[in-house]
Protein backbone atom coordinates (compact mmCIF):
# COMPACT_ATOMS: atom_id res chain seq x y z
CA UNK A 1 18.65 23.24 -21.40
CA UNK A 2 17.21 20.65 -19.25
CA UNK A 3 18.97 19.66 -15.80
CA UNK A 4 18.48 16.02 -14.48
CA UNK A 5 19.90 15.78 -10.24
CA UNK A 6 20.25 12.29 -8.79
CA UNK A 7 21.50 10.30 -5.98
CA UNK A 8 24.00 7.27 -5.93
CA UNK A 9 23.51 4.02 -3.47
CA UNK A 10 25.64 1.50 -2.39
CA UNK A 11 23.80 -1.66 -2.06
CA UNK A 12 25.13 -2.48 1.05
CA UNK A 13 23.55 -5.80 1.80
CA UNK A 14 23.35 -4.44 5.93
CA UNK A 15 20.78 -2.46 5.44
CA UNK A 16 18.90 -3.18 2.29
CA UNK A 17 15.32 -1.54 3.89
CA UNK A 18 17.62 1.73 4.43
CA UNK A 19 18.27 1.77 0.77
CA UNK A 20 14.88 1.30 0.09
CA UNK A 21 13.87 4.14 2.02
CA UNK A 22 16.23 6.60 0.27
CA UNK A 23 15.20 5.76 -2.61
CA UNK A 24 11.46 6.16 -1.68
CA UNK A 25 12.68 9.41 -0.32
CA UNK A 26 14.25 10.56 -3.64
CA UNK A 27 11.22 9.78 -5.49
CA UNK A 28 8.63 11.48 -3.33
CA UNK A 29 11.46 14.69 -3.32
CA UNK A 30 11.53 14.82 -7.35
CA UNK A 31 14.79 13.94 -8.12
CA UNK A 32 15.47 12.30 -11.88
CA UNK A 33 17.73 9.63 -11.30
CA UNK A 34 18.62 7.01 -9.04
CA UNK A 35 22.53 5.52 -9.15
CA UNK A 36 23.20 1.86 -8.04
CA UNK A 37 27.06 0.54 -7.80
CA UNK A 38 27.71 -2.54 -9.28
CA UNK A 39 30.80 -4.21 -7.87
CA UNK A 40 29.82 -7.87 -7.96
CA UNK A 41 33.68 -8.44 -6.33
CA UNK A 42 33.42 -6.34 -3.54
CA UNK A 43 31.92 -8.25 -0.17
CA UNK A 44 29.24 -7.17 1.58
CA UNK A 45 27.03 -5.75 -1.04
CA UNK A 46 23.73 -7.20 -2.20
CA UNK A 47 23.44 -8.01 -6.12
CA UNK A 48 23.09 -5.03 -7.87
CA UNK A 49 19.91 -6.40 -10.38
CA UNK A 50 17.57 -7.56 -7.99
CA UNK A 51 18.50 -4.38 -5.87
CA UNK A 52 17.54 -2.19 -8.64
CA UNK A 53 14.59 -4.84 -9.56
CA UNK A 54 13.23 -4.32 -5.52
CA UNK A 55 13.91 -0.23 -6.09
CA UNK A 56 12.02 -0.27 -9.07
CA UNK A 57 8.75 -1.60 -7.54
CA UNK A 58 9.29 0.61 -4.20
CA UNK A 59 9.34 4.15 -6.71
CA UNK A 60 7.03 5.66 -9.38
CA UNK A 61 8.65 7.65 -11.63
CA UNK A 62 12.64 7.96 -10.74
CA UNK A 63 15.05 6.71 -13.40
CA UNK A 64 16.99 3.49 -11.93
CA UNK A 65 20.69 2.59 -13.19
């Protein structure tokens, strides 16, 4: 059996670079996957696609959702 750990983010459009980082971080430290909420409703968060778009050019080999 193969385990997979991850992380979940809130896009939180105040601090978009400290998202970046975490994720960044979570690459370089081996985990599998990489979370992003997606509630286009709620205020204050930054769009969920072009966050995971940015994410996806920041990391090498993490699994973005």
């Amino acid at each position: 059996m193969s385990y997979r750990f991850g992380v979940q983010l809130s896009p939180s459009a105040d601090d978009l670079s400290g998202i970046r980082e975490l994720a960044r971080l979570a690459d370089r430290e081996g985990l599998d996957l990489l979370g992003v909420q997606d509630h286009p409703y709620a205020g204050g968060l930054a769009d969920t696609f072009s966050v995971i778009a940015t994410l996806l050019a920041d990391t090498t080999r993490i699994r973005i959702s």
